[in-house]
C-alpha atoms as a PDB file:
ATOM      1  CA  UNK A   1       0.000   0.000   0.000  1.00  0.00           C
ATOM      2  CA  UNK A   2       1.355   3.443  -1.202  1.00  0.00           C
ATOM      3  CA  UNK A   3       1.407   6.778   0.999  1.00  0.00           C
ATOM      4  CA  UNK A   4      -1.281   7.982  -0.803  1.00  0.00           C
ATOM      5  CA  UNK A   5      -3.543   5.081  -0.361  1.00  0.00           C
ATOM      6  CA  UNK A   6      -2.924   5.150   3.241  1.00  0.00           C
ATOM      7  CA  UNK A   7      -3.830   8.640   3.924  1.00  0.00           C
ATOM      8  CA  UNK A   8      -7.133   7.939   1.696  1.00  0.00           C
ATOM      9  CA  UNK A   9      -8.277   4.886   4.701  1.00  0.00           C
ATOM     10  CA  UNK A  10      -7.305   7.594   7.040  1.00  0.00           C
ATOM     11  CA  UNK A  11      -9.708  10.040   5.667  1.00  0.00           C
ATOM     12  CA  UNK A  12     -11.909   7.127   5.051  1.00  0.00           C
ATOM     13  CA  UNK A  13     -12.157   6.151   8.628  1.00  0.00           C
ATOM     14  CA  UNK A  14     -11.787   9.667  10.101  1.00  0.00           C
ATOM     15  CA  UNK A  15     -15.090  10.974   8.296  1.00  0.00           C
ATOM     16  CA  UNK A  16     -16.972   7.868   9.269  1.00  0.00           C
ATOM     17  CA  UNK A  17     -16.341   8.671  13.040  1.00  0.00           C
ATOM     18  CA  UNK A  18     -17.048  12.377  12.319  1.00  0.00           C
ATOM     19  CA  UNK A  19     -20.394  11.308  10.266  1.00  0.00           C
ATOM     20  CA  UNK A  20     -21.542   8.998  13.412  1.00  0.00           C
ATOM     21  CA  UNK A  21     -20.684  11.569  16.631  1.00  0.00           C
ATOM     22  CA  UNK A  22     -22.968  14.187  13.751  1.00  0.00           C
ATOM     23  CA  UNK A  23     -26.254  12.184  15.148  1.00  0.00           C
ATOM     24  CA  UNK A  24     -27.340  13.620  18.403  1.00  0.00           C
ATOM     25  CA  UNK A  25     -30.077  13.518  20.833  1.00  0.00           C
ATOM     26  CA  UNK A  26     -31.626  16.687  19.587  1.00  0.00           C
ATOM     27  CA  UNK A  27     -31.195  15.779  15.289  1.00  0.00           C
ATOM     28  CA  UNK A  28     -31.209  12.036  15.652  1.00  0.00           C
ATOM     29  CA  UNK A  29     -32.091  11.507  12.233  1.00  0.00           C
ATOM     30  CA  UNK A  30     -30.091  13.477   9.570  1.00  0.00           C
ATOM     31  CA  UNK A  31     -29.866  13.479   5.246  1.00  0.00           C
ATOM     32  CA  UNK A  32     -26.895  13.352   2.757  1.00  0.00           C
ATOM     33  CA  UNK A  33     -27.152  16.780   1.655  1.00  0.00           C
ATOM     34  CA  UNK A  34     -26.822  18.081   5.335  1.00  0.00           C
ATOM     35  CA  UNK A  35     -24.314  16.189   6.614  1.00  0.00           C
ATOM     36  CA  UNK A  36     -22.363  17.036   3.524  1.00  0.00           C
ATOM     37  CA  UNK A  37     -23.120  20.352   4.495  1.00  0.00           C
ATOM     38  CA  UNK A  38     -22.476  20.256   8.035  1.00  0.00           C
ATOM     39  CA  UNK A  39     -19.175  18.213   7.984  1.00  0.00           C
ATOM     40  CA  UNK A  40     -17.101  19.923   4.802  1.00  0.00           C
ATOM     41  CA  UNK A  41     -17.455  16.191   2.941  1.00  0.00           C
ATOM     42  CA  UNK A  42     -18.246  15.915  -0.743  1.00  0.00           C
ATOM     43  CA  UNK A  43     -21.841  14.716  -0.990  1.00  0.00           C
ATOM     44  CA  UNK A  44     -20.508  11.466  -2.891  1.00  0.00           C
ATOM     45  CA  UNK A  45     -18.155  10.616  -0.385  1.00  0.00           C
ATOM     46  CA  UNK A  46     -20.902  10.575   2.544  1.00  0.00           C
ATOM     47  CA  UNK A  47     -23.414   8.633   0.386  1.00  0.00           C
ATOM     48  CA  UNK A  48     -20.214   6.368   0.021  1.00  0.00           C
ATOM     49  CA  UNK A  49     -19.425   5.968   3.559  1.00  0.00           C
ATOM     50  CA  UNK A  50     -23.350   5.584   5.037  1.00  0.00           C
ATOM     51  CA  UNK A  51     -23.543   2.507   2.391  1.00  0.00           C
ATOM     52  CA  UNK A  52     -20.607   1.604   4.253  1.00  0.00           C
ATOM     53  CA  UNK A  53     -21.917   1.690   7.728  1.00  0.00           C
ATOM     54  CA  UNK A  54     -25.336   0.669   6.801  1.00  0.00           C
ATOM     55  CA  UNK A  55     -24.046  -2.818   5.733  1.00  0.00           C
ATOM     56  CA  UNK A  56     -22.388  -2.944   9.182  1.00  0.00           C
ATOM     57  CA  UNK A  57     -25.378  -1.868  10.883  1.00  0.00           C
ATOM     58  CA  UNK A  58     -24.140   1.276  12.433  1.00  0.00           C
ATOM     59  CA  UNK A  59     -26.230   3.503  10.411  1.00  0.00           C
ATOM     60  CA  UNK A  60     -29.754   3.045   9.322  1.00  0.00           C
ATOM     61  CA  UNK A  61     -32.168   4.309   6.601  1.00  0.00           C
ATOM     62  CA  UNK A  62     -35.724   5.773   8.165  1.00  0.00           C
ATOM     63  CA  UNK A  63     -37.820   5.115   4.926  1.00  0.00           C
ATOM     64  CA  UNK A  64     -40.510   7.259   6.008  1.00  0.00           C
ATOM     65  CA  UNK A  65     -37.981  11.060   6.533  1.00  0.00           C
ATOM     66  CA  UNK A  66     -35.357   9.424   3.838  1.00  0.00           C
ATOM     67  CA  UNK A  67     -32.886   9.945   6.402  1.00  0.00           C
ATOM     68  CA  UNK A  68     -30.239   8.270   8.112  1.00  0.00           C
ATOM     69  CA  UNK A  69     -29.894   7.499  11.946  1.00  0.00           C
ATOM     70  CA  UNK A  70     -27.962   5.347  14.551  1.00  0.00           C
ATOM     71  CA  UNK A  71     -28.241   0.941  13.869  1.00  0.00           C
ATOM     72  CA  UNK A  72     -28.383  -1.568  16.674  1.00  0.00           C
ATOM     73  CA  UNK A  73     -24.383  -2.005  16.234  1.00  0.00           C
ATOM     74  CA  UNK A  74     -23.844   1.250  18.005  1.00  0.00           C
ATOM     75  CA  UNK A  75     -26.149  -0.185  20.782  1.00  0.00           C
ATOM     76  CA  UNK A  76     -24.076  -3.366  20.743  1.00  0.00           C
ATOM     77  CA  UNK A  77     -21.300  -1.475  21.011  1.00  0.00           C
ATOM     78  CA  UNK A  78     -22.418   0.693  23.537  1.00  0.00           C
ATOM     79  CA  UNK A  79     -23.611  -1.919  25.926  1.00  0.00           C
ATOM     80  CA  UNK A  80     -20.780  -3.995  26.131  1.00  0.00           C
ATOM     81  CA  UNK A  81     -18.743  -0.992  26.581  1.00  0.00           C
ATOM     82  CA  UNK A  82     -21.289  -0.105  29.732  1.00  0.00           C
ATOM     83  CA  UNK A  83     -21.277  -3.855  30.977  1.00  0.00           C
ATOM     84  CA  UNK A  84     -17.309  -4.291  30.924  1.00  0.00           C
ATOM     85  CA  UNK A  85     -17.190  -0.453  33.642  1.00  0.00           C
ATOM     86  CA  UNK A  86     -17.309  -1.714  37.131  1.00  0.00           C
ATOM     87  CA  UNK A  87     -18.687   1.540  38.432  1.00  0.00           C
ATOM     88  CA  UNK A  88     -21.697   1.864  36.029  1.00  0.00           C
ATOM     89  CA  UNK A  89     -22.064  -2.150  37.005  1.00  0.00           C
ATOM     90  CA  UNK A  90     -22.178  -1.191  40.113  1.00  0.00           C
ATOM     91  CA  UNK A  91     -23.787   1.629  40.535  1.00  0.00           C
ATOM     92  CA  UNK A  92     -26.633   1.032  38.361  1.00  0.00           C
ATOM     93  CA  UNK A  93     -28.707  -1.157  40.950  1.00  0.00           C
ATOM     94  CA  UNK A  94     -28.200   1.361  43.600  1.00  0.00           C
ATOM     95  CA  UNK A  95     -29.130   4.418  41.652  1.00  0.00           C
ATOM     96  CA  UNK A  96     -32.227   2.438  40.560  1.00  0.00           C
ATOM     97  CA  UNK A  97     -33.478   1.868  43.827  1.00  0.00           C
ATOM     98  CA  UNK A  98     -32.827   5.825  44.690  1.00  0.00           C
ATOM     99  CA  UNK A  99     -34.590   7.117  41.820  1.00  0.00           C
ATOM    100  CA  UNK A 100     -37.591   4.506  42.863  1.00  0.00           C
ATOM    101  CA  UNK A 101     -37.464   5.031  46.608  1.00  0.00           C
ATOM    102  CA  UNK A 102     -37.514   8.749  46.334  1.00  0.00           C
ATOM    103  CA  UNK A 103     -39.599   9.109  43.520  1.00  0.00           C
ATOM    104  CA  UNK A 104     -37.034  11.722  42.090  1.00  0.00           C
ATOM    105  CA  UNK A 105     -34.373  11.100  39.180  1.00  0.00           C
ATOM    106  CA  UNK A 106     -30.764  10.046  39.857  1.00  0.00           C
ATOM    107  CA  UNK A 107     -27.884  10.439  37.848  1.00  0.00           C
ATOM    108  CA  UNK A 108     -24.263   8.520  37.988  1.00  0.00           C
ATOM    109  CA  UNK A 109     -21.637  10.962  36.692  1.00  0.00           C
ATOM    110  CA  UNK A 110     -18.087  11.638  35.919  1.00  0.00           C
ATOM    111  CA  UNK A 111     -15.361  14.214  34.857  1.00  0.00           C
ATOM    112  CA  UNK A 112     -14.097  14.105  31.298  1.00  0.00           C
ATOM    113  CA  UNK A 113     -11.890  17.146  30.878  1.00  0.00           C
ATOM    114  CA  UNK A 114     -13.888  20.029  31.394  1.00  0.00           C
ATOM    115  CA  UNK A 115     -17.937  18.710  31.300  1.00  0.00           C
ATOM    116  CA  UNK A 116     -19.559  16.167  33.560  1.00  0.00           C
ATOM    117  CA  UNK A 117     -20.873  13.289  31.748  1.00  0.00           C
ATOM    118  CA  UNK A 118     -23.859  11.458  32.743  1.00  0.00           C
ATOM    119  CA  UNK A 119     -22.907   7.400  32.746  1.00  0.00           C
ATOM    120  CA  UNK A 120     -26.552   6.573  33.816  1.00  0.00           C
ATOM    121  CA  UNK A 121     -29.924   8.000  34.540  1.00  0.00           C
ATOM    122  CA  UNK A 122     -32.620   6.531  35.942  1.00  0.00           C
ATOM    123  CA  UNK A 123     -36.264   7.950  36.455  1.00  0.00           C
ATOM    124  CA  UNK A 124     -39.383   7.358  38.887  1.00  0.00           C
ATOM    125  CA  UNK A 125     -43.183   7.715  37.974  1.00  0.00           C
ATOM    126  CA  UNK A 126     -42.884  10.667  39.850  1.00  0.00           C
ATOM    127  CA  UNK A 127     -40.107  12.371  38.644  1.00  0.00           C
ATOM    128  CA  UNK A 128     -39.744  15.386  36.451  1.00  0.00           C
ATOM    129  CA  UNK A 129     -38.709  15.407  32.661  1.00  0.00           C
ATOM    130  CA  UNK A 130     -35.069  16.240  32.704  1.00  0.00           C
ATOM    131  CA  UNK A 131     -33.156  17.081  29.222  1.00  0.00           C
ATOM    132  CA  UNK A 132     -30.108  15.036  29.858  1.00  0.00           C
ATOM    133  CA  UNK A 133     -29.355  11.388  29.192  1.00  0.00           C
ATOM    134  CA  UNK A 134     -26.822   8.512  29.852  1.00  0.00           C
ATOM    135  CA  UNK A 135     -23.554  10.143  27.566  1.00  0.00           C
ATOM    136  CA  UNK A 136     -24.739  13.806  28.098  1.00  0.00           C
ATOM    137  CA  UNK A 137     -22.200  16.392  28.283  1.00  0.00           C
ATOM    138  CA  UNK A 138     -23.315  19.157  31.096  1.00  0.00           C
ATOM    139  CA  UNK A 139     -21.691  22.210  32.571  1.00  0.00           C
ATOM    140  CA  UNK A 140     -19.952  21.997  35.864  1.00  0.00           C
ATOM    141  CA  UNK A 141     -19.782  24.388  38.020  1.00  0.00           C
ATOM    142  CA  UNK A 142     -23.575  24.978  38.225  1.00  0.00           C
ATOM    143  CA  UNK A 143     -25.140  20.934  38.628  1.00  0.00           C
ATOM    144  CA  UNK A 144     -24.185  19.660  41.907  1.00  0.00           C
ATOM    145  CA  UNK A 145     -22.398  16.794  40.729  1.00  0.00           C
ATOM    146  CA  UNK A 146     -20.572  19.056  38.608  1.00  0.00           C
ATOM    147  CA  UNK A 147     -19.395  21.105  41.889  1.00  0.00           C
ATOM    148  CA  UNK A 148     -18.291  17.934  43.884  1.00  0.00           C
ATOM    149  CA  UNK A 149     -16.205  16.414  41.345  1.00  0.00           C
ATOM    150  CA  UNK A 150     -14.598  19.454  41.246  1.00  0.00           C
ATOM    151  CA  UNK A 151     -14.191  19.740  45.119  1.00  0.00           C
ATOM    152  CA  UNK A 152     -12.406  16.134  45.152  1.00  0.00           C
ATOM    153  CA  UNK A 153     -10.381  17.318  42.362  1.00  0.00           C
ATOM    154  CA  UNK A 154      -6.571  18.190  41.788  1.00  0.00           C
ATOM    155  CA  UNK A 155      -5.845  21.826  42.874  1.00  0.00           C
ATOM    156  CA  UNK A 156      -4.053  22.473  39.652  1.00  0.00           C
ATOM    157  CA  UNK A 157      -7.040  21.394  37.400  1.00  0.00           C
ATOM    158  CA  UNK A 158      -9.547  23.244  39.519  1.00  0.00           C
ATOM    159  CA  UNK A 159      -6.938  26.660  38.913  1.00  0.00           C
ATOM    160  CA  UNK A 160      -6.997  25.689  34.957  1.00  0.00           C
ATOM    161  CA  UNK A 161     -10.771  25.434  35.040  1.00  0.00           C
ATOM    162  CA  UNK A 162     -11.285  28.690  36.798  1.00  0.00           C
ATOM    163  CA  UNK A 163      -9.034  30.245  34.191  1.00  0.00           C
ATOM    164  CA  UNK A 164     -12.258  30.023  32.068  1.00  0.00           C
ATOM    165  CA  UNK A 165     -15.628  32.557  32.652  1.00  0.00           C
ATOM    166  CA  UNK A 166     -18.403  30.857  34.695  1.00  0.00           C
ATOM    167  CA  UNK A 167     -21.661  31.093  32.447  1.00  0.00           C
ATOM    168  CA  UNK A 168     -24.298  32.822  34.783  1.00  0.00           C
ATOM    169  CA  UNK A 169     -27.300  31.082  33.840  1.00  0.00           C
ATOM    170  CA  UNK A 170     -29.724  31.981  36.865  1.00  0.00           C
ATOM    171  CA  UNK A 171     -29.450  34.511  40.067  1.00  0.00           C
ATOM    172  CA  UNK A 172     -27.839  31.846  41.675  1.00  0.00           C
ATOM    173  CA  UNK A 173     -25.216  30.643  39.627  1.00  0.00           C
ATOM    174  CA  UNK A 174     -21.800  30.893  41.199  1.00  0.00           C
ATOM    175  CA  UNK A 175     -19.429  32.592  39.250  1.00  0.00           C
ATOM    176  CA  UNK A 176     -17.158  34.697  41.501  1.00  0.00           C
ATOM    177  CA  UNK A 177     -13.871  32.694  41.554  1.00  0.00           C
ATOM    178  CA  UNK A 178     -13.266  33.375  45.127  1.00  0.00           C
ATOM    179  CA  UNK A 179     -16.989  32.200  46.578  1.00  0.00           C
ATOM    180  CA  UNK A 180     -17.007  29.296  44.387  1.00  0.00           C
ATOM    181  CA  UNK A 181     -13.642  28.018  45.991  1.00  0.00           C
ATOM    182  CA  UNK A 182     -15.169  28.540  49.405  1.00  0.00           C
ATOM    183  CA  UNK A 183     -18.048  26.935  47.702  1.00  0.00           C
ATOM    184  CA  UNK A 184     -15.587  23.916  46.956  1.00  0.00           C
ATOM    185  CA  UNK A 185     -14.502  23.810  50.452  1.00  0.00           C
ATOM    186  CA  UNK A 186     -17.439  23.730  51.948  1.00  0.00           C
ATOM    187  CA  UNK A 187     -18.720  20.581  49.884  1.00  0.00           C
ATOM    188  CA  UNK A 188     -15.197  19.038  51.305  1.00  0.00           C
ATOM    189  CA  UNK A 189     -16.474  19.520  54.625  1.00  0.00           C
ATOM    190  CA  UNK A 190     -20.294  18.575  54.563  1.00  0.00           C
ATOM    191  CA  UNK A 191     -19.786  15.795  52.228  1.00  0.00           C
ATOM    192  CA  UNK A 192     -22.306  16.772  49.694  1.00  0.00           C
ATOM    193  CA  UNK A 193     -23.225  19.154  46.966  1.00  0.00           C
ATOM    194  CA  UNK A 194     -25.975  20.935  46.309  1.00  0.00           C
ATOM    195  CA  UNK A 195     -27.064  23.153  43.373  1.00  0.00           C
ATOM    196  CA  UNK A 196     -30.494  24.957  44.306  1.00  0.00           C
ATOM    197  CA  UNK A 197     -31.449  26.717  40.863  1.00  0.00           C
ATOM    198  CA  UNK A 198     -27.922  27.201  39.512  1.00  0.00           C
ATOM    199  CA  UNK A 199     -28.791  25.870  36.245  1.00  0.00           C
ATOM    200  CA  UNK A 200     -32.182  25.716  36.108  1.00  0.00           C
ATOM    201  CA  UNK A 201     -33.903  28.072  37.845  1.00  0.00           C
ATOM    202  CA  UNK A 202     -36.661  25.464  39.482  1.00  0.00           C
ATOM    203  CA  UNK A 203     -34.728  22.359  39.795  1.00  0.00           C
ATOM    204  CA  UNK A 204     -32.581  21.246  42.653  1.00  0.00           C
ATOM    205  CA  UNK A 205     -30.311  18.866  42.864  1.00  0.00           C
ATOM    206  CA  UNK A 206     -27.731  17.151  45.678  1.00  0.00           C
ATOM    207  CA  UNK A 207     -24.842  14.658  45.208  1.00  0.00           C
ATOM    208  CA  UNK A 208     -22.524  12.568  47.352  1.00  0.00           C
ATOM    209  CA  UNK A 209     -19.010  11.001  46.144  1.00  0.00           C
ATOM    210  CA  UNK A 210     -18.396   7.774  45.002  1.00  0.00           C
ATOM    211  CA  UNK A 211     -14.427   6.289  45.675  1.00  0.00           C
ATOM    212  CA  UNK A 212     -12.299   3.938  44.169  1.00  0.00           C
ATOM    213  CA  UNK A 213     -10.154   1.463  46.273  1.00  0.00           C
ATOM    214  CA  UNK A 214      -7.222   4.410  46.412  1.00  0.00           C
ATOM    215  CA  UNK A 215     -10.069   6.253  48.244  1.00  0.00           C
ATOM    216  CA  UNK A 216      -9.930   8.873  44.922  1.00  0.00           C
ATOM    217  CA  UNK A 217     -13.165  10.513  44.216  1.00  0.00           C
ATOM    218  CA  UNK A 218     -13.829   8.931  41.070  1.00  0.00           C
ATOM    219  CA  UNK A 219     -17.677   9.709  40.284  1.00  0.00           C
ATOM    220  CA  UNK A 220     -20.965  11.403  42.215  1.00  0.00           C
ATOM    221  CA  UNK A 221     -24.249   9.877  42.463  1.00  0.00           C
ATOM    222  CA  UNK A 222     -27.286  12.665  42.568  1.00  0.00           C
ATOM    223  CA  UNK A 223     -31.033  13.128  43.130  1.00  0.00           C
ATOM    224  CA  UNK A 224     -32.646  15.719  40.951  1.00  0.00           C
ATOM    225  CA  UNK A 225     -36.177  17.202  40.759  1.00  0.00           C
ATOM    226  CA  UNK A 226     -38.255  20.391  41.447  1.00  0.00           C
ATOM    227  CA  UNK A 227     -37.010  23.322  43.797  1.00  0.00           C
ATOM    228  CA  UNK A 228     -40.307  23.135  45.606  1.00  0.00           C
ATOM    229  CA  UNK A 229     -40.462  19.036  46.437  1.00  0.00           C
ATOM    230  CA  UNK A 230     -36.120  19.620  47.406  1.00  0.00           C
ATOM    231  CA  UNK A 231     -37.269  21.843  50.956  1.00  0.00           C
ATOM    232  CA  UNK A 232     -34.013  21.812  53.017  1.00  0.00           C
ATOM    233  CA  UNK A 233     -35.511  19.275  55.549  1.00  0.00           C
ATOM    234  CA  UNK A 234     -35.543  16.958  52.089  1.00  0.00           C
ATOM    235  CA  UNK A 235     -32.025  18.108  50.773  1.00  0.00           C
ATOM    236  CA  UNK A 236     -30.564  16.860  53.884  1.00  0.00           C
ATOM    237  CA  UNK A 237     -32.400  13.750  54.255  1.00  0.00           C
ATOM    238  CA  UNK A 238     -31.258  12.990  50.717  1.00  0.00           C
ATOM    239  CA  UNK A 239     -27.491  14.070  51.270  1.00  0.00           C
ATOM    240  CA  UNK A 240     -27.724  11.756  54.023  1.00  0.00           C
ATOM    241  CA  UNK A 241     -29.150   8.983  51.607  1.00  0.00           C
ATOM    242  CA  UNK A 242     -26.781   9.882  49.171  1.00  0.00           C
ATOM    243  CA  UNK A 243     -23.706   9.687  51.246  1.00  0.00           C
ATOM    244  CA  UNK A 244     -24.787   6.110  51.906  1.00  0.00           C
ATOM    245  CA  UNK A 245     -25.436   5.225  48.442  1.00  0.00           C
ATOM    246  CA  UNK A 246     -22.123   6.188  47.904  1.00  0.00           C
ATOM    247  CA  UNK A 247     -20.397   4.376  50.194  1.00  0.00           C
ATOM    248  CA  UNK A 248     -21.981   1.224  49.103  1.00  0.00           C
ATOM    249  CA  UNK A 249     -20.624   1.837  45.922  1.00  0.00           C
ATOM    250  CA  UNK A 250     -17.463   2.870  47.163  1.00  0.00           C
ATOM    251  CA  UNK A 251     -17.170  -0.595  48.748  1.00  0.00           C
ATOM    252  CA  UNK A 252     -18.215  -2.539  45.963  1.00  0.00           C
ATOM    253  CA  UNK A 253     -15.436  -1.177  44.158  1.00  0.00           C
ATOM    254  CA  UNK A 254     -12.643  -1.819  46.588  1.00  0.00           C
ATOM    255  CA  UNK A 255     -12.585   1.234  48.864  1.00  0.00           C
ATOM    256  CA  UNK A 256     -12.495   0.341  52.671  1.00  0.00           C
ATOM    257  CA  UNK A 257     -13.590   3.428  54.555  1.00  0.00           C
ATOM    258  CA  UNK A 258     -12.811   1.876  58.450  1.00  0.00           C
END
């Protein structure tokens, strides 16, 4: 194989990632013309490649919009991914029976760079609809997982992430470097995090940490719903659930805390 040949798979494979990370939550479905559009590829070369991942099953055809969205081999994908993570393993029982107990949706999440991502989420019958998902990117330093990730984290990564402006999104939103540190201490000290309308002005949320066996804070677990169900008698009952939740985890995974 010549050097130009390999750069062509290169390209090859490089716009086929690009094409499948172009189908989100919000535009699950999209056509040839606009992802040519939207990506910079030659309208040929994306008909080219979706044949390609069709036959695979990564990509589908929706013969009623003419469009093109995710196949069951991105599922396949995905859950074996899921089932090989011990945390989201388990966690997942134990933020079920939250989210069920409560009556209030619970969230595992993590730190990846800059964003917490949501590895699971898990409604009740009860519980509001929330716009995120398992794989959702959300900001950090207004959700309260967001916060106590960032408590547990390494001082120099907190001073990079402060280098960047804090998006004020409600009244309540922290954004003044020096209260959110004291902010980040004080979630050291209690345990917990709490975001009451940072992000959305009339949801609530509270989190506790989850550790690994090196007792590093390695993930949150969170209850989320309505400012006026999360009255502070309730957002301290839950941190104290929470805190529990976590531990179990924590143990499951190696961490001794005695």
């Amino acid at each position: 194989m010549d050097q130009n040949q390999s750069k062509n798979i290169l390209s090859s494979v490089n716009n086929s990632i690009r094409i499948l990370r172009a189908f989100t939550m919000e535009q699950p479905q999209k056509g040839v013309r606009e992802l040519a559009s939207e990506l910079g590829i030659g309208k040929s070369s994306v008909q080219r490649i979706l044949a390609t991942l069709a036959s695979q099953g990564f990509v589908r055809k929706n013969e009623e919009t003419n469009k093109y969205e995710l196949g069951l081999s991105v599922l396949e994908l995905s859950s074996i991914f899921l089932a090989n993570i011990d945390l989201h393993h388990e966690a997942l029982p134990i933020v079920t029976k939250l989210a069920h107990t409560h009556k209030e949706t619970s969230h595992l999440a993590i730190l990846d760079k800059m964003d917490v991502v949501y590895l699971c989420k898990v409604e009740s019958e009860n519980s509001i609809k929330l716009r995120s998902h398992s794989g959702l990117h959300n900001h950090t330093h207004c959700t309260s997982s967001g916060k106590l990730l960032l408590a547990y984290s390494d001082p120099y990564f907190v001073d990079s992430f402060l280098r960047n402006d804090l998006t004020k999104f409600t009244t309540t939103t922290i954004t003044d470097r020096k209260a959110f540190l004291h902010e980040l201490e004080k979630i050291r000290k209690q345990g917990y995090s709490v975001s009451r309308g940072e992000f959305r002005r009339d949801v609530t949320s509270v989190s506790a940490p989850i550790r690994d066996h090196s007792r590093k804070v390695i993930s949150a677990i969170n209850l989320v719903g309505p400012s006026n169900r999360f009255t502070l008698p309730r957002i301290q009952f839950f941190a104290r659930e929470l805190i529990r939740a976590g531990e179990l985890i924590s143990e499951k995974l190696g961490y001794w805390s005695r």
